[in-house]
N, C-alpha and C. Protein backbone atom coordinates (compact mmCIF):
# COMPACT_ATOMS: atom_id res chain seq x y z
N UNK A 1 163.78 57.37 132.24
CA UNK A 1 163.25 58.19 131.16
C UNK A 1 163.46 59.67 131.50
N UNK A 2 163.58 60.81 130.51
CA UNK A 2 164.31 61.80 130.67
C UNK A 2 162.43 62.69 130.81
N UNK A 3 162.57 63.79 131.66
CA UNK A 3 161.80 64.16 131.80
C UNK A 3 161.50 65.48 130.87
N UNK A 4 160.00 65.45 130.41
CA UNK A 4 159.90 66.46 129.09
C UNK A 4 160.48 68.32 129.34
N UNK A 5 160.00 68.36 130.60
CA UNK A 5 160.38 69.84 131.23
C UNK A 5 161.52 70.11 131.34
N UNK A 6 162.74 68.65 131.66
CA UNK A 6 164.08 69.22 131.75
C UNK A 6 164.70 69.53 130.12
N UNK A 7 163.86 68.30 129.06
CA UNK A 7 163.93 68.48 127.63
C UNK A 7 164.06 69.91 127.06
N UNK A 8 163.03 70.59 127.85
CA UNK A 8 162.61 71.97 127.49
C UNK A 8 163.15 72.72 127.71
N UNK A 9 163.59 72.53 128.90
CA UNK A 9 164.39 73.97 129.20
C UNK A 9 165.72 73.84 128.57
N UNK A 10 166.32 72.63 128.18
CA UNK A 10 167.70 72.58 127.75
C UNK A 10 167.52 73.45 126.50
N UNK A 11 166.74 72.73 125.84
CA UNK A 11 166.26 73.34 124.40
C UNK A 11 166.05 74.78 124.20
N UNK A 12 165.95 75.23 124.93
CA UNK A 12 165.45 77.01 124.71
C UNK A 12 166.34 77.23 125.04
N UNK A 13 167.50 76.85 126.49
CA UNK A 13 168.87 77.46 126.62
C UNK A 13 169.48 77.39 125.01
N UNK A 14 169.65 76.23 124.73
CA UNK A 14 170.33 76.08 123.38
C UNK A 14 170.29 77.15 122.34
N UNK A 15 168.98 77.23 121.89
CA UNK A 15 167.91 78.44 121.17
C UNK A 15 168.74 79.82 121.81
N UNK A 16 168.50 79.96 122.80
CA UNK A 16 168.98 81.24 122.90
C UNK A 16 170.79 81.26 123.04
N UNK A 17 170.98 80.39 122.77
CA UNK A 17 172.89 80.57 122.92
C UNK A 17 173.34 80.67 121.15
N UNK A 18 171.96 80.12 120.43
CA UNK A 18 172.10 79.82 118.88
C UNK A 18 171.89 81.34 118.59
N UNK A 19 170.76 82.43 119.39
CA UNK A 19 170.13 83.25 118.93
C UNK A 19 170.98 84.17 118.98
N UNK A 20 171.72 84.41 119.90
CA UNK A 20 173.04 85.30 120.54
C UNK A 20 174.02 85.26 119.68
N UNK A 21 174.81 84.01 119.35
CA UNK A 21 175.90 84.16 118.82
C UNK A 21 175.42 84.32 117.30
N UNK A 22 174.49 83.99 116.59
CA UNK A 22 174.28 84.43 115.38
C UNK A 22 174.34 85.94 115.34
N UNK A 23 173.22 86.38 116.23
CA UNK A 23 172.57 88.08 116.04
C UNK A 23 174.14 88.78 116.13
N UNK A 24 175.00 88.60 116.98
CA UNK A 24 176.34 88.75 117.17
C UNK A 24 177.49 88.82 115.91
N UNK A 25 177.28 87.71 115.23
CA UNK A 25 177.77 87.56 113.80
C UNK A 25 177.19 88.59 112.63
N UNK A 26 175.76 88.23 113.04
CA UNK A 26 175.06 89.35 111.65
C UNK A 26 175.27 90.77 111.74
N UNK A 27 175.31 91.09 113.30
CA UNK A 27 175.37 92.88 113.37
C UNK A 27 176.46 92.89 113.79
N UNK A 28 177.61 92.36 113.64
CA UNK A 28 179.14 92.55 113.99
C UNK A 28 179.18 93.52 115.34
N UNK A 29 178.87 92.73 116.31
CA UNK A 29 178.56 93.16 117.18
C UNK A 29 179.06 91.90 118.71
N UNK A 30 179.74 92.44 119.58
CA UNK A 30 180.10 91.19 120.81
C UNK A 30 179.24 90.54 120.94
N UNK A 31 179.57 89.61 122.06
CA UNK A 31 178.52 88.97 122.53
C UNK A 31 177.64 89.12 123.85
N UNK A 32 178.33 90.21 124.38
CA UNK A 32 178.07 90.69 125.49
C UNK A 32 176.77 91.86 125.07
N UNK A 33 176.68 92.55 124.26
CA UNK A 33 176.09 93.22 123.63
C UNK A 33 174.71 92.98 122.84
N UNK A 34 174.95 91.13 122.19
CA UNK A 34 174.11 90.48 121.37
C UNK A 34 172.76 90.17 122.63
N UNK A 35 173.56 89.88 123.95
CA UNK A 35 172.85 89.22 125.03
C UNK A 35 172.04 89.81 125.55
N UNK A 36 172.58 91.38 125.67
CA UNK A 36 171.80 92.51 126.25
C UNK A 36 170.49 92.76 124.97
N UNK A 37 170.63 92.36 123.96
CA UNK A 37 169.57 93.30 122.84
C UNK A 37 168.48 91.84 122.81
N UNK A 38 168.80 90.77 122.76
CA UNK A 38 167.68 89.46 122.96
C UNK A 38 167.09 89.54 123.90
N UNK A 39 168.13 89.83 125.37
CA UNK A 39 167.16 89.84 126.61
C UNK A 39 166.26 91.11 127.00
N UNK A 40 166.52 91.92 125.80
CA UNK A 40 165.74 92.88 126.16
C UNK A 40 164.67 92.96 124.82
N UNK A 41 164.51 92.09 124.45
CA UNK A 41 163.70 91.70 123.12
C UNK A 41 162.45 91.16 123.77
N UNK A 42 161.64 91.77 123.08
CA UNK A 42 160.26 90.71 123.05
C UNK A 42 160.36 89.05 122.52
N UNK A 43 161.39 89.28 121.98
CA UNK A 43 161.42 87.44 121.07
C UNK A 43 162.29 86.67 122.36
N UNK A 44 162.32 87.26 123.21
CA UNK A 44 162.89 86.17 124.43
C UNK A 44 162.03 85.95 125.37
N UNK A 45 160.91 87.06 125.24
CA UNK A 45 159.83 86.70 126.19
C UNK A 45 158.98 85.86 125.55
N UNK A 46 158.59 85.88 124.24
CA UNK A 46 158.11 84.95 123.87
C UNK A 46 158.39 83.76 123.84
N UNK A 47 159.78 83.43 123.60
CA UNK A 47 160.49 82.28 123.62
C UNK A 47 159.79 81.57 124.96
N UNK A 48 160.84 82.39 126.26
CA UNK A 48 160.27 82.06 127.48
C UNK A 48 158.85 81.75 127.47
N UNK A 49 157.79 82.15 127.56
CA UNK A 49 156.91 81.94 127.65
C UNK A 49 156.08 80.69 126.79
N UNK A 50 157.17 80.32 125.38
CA UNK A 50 156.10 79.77 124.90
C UNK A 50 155.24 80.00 123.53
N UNK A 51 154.88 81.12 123.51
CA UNK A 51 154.04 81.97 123.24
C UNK A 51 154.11 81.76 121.09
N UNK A 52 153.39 81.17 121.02
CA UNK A 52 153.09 81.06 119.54
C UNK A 52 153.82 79.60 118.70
N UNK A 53 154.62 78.96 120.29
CA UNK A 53 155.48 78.06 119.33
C UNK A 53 156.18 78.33 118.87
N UNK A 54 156.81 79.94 119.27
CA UNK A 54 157.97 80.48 118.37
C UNK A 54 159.34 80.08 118.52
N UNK A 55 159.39 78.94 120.02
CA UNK A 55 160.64 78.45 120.33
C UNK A 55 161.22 77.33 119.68
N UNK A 56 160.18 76.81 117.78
CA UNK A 56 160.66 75.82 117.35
C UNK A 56 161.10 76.12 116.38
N UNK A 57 160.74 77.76 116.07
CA UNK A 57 161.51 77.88 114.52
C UNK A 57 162.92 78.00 114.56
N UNK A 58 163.66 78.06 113.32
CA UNK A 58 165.21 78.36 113.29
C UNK A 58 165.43 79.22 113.50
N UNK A 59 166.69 79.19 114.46
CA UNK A 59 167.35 80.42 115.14
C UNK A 59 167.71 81.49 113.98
N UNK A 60 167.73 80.96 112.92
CA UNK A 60 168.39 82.12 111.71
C UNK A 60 167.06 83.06 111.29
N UNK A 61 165.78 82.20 111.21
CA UNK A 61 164.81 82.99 111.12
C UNK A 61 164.39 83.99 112.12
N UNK A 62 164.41 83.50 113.09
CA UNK A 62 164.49 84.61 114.94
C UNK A 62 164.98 85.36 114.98
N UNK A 63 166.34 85.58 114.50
CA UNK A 63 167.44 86.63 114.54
C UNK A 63 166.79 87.43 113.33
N UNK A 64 167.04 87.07 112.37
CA UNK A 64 166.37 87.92 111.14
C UNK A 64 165.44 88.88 111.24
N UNK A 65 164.10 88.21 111.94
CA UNK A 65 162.71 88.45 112.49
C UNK A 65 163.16 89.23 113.82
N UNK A 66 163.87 89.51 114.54
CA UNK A 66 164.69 90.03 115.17
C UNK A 66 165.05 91.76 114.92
N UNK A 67 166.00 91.29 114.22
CA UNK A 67 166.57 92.44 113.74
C UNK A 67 165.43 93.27 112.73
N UNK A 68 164.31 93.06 111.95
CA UNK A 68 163.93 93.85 111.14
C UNK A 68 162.66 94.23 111.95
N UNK A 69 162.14 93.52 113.30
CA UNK A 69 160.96 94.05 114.06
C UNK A 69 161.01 94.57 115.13
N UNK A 70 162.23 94.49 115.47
CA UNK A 70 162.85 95.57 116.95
C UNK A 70 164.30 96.24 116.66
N UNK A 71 164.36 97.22 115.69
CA UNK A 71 165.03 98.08 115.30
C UNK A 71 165.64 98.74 116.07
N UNK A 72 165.05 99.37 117.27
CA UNK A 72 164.86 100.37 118.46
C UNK A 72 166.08 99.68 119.37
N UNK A 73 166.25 98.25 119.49
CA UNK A 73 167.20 97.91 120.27
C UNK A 73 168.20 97.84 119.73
N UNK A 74 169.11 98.45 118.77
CA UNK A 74 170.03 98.49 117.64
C UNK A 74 170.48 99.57 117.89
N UNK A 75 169.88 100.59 117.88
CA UNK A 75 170.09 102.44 117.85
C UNK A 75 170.39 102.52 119.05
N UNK A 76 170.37 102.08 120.32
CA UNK A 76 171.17 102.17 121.60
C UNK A 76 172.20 101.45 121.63
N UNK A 77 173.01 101.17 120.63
CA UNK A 77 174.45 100.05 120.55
C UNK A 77 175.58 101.96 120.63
């Protein structure tokens, strides 16, 4: 039987490889670039952490929710 923690962590890698290459697409922007503005996002600490269950919504909503609540990491591109 597959263990729930390794479940988890695959799953949020996933999430954040979904979160990257979208945010990447929407702000026509690399991916090297997309990686730096998530990991320096509050929505990855949350992710990581957990924190509200926010690691089950859709990646399209995250990015969205993303881009219109941390603005600030945009204007340093």
């Amino acid at each position: 039987m597959v263990d729930k923690k390794i479940l988890d962590v695959h799953y949020k890698q996933n999430l954040e490889n979904e979160i990257i290459k979208c945010l990447a697409e929407v702000k026509s922007i690399d991916l090297r670039k997309a990686f730096d503005i998530y990991y320096s996002s509050k929505l990855a600490e949350q992710i990581e952490q957990g924190i509200y269950g926010i690691e089950n919504m859709d990646y399209k909503y995250l990015v969205q929710d993303l881009i219109e609540n941390e603005p600030d990491l945009f204007s340093k591109q």
